[in-house]
Protein backbone atom coordinates (compact mmCIF):
# COMPACT_ATOMS: atom_id res chain seq x y z
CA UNK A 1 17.23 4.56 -36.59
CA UNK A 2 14.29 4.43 -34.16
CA UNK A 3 13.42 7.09 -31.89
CA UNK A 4 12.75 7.21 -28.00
CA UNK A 5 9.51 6.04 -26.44
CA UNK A 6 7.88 8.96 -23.92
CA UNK A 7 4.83 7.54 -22.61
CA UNK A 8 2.70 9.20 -20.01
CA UNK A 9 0.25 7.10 -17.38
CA UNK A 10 -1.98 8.22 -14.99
CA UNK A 11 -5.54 8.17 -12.88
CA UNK A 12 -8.10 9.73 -14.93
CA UNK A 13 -8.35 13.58 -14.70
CA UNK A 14 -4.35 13.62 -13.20
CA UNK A 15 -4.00 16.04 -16.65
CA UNK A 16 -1.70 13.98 -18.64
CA UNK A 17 -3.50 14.51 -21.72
CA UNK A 18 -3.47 18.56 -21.34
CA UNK A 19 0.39 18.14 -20.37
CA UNK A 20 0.74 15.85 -23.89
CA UNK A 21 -0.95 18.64 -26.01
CA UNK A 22 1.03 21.46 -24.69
CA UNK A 23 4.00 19.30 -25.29
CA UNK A 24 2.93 18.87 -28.83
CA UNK A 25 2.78 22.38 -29.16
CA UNK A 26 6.60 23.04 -28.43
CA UNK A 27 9.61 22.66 -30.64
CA UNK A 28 10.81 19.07 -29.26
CA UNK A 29 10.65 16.50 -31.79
CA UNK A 30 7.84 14.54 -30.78
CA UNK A 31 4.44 13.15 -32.27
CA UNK A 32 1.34 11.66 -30.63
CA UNK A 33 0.74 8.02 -30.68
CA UNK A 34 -3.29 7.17 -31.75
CA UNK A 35 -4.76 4.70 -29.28
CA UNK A 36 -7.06 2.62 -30.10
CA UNK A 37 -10.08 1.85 -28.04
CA UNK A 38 -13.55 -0.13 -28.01
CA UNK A 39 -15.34 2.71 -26.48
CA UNK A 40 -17.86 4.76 -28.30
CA UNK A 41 -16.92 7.84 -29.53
CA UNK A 42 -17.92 11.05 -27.37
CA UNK A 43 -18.96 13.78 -29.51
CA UNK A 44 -16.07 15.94 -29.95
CA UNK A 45 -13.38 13.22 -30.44
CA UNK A 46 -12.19 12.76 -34.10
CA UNK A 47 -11.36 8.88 -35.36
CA UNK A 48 -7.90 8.67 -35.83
CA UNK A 49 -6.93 12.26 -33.94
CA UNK A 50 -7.95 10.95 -30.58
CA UNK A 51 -8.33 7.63 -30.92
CA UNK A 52 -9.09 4.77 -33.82
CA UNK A 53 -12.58 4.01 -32.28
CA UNK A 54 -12.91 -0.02 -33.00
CA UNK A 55 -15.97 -2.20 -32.37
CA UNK A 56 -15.16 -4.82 -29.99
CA UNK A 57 -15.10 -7.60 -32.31
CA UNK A 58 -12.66 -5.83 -34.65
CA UNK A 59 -10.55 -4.86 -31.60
CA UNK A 60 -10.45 -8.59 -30.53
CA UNK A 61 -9.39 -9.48 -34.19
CA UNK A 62 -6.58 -7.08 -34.19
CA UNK A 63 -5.46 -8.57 -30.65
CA UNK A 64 -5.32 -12.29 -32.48
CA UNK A 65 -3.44 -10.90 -35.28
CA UNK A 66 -1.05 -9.83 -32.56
CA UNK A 67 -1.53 -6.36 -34.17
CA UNK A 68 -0.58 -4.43 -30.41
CA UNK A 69 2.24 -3.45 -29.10
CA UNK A 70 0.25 -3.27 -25.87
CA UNK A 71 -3.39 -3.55 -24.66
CA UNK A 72 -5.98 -3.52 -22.09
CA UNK A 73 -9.12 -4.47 -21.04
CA UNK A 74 -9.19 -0.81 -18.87
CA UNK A 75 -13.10 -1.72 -17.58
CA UNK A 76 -15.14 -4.99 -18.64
CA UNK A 77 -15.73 -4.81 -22.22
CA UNK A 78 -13.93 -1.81 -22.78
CA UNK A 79 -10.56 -2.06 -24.42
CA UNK A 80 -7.84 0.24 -25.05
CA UNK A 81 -4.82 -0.53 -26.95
CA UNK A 82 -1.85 0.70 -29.04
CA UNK A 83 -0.95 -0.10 -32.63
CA UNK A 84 2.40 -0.90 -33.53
CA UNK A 85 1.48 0.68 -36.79
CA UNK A 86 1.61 3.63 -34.67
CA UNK A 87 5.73 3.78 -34.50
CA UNK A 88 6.57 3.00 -37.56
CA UNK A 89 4.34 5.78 -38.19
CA UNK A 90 6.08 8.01 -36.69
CA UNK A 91 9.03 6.96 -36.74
CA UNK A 92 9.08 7.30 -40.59
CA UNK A 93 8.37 10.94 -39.45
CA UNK A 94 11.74 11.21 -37.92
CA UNK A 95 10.21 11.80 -34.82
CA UNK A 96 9.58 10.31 -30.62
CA UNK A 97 6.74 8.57 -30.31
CA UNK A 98 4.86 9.93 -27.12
CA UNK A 99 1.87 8.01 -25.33
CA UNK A 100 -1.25 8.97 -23.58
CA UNK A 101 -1.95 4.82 -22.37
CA UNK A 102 -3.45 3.47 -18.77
CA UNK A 103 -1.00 3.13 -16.41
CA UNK A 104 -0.72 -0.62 -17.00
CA UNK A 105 -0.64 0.16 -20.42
CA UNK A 106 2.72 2.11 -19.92
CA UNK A 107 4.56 -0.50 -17.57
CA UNK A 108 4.51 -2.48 -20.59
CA UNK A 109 5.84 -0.85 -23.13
CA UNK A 110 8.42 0.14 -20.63
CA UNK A 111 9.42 -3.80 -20.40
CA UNK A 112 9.41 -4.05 -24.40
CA UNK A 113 11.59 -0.68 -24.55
CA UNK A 114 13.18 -0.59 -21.03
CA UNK A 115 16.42 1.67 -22.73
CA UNK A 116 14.09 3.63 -25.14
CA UNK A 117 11.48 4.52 -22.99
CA UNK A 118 11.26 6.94 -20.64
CA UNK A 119 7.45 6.26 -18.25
CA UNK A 120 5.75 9.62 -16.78
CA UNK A 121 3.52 9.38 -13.94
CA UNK A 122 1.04 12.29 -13.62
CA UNK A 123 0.11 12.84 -10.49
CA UNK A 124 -2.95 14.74 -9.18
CA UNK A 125 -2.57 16.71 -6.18
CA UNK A 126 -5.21 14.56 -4.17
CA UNK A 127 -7.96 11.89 -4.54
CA UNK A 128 -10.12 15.18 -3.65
CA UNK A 129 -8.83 17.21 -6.51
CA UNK A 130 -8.93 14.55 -8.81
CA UNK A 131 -12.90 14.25 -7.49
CA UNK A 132 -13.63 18.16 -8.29
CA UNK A 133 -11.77 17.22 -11.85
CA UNK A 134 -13.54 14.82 -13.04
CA UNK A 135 -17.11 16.57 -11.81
CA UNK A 136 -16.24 19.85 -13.63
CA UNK A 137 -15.58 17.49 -16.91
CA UNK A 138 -19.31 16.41 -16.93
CA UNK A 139 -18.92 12.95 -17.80
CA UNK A 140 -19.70 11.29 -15.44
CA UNK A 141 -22.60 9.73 -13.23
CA UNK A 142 -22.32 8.93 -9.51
CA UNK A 143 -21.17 5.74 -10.12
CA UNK A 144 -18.77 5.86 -12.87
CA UNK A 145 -17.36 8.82 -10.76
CA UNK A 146 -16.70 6.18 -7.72
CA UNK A 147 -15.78 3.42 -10.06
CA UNK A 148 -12.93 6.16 -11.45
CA UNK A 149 -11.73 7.90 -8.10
CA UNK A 150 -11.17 3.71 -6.63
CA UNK A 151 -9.42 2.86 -10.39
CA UNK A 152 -7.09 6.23 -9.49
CA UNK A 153 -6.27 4.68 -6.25
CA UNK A 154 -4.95 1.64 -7.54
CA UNK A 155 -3.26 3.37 -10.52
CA UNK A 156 -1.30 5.66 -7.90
CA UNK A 157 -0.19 2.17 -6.14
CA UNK A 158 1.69 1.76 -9.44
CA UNK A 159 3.68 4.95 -9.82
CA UNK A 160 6.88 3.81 -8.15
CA UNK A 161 7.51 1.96 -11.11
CA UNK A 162 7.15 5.16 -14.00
CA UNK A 163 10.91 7.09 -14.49
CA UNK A 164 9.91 9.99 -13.45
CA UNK A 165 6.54 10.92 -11.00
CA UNK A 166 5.38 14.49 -12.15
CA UNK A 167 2.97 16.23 -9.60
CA UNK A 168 0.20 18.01 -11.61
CA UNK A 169 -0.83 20.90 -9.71
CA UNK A 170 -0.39 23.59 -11.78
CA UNK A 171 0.26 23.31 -15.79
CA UNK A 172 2.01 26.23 -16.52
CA UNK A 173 4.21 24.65 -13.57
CA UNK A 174 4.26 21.19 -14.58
CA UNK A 175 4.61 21.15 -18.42
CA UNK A 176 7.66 23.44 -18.51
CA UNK A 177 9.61 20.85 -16.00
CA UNK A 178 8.58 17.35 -18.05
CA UNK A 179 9.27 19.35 -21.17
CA UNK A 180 13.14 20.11 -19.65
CA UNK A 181 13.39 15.99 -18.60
CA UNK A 182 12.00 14.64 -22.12
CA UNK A 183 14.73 16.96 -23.59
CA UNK A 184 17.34 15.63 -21.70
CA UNK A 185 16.62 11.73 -22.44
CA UNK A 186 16.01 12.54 -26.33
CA UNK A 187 19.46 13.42 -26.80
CA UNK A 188 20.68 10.42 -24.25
């Protein structure tokens, strides 16, 4: 039998991916779906631990082989996607399949799963906050940082349609409640 879909959206720097490794870390029966992407790979990122780093062509490829369950074109050129080689994966495991994906990203597979699924939206506290995030990160220049902080406010125009909205202000706050509502729907 196949297990329940938890994926988790949001604006860049909104913390879902801190709130998905704590989650790891606890005794629920969940394991991290790889993305893929056509992004380079940042120095400490590991291929196939954070995300199966594809060249564009080969990601295109894998998108006519109708090898994705869902993907994106997140900024021109720049693809992110998820395998469906990734569930069965985990699945085999015996486990939930949980997903860090772009807030499009996680509408869908909450229209190909709508009973299995259960969609997270991570929200950051403000615009502002999410600003002082993503400058203590050190990733970005002035204009990536503008093109990310107008992307977040179209991603938040989207969170009406997630399950649950979960207000990132604090993670030792935050985690523990998601961790309670994931528990509940795995044994729905």
């Amino acid at each position: 039998m196949n297990g329940k879909l938890i994926v988790f959206s949001a604006p860049s720097g909104a913390g879902k991916t801190s709130i998905v490794h704590r989650l790891l870390k606890t005794d629920l029966p969940l394991a991290f779906s790889v993305s893929a992407c056509s992004r380079p790979k940042r120095p400490e990122e590991v291929y196939g631990t954070d995300y199966y780093f594809l060249s564009l062509e080969e990601f295109k490829q894998r998108i006519d082989n109708h090898e994705f369950l869902e993907w994106e074109e997140v900024y021109p050129g720049s693809y992110y996607g998820t395998l469906k080689s990734e569930l069965d994966r985990i699945w085999q495991l015996g486990k939930h399949v949980v997903f860090d994906v772009d807030v499009i990203g996680g509408i869908n597979i909450k229209k190909l799963y709508p009973q299995e699924t259960l969609s997270i939206f991570v929200m950051p506290p403000s615009i502002d906050e999410l600003e002082v995030r993503l400058k203590i990160r050190g990733t970005e220049n002035p204009e990536s940082l503008k093109k990310r902080l107008d992307k977040a406010k179209y991603e938040i125009s989207f969170a009406d349609q997630f399950d649950y909205q979960l207000l990132n202000d604090n993670l030792d706050r935050s985690t523990p409640e998601i961790k309670e509502v994931i528990a509940k729907f795995i044994i729905q």
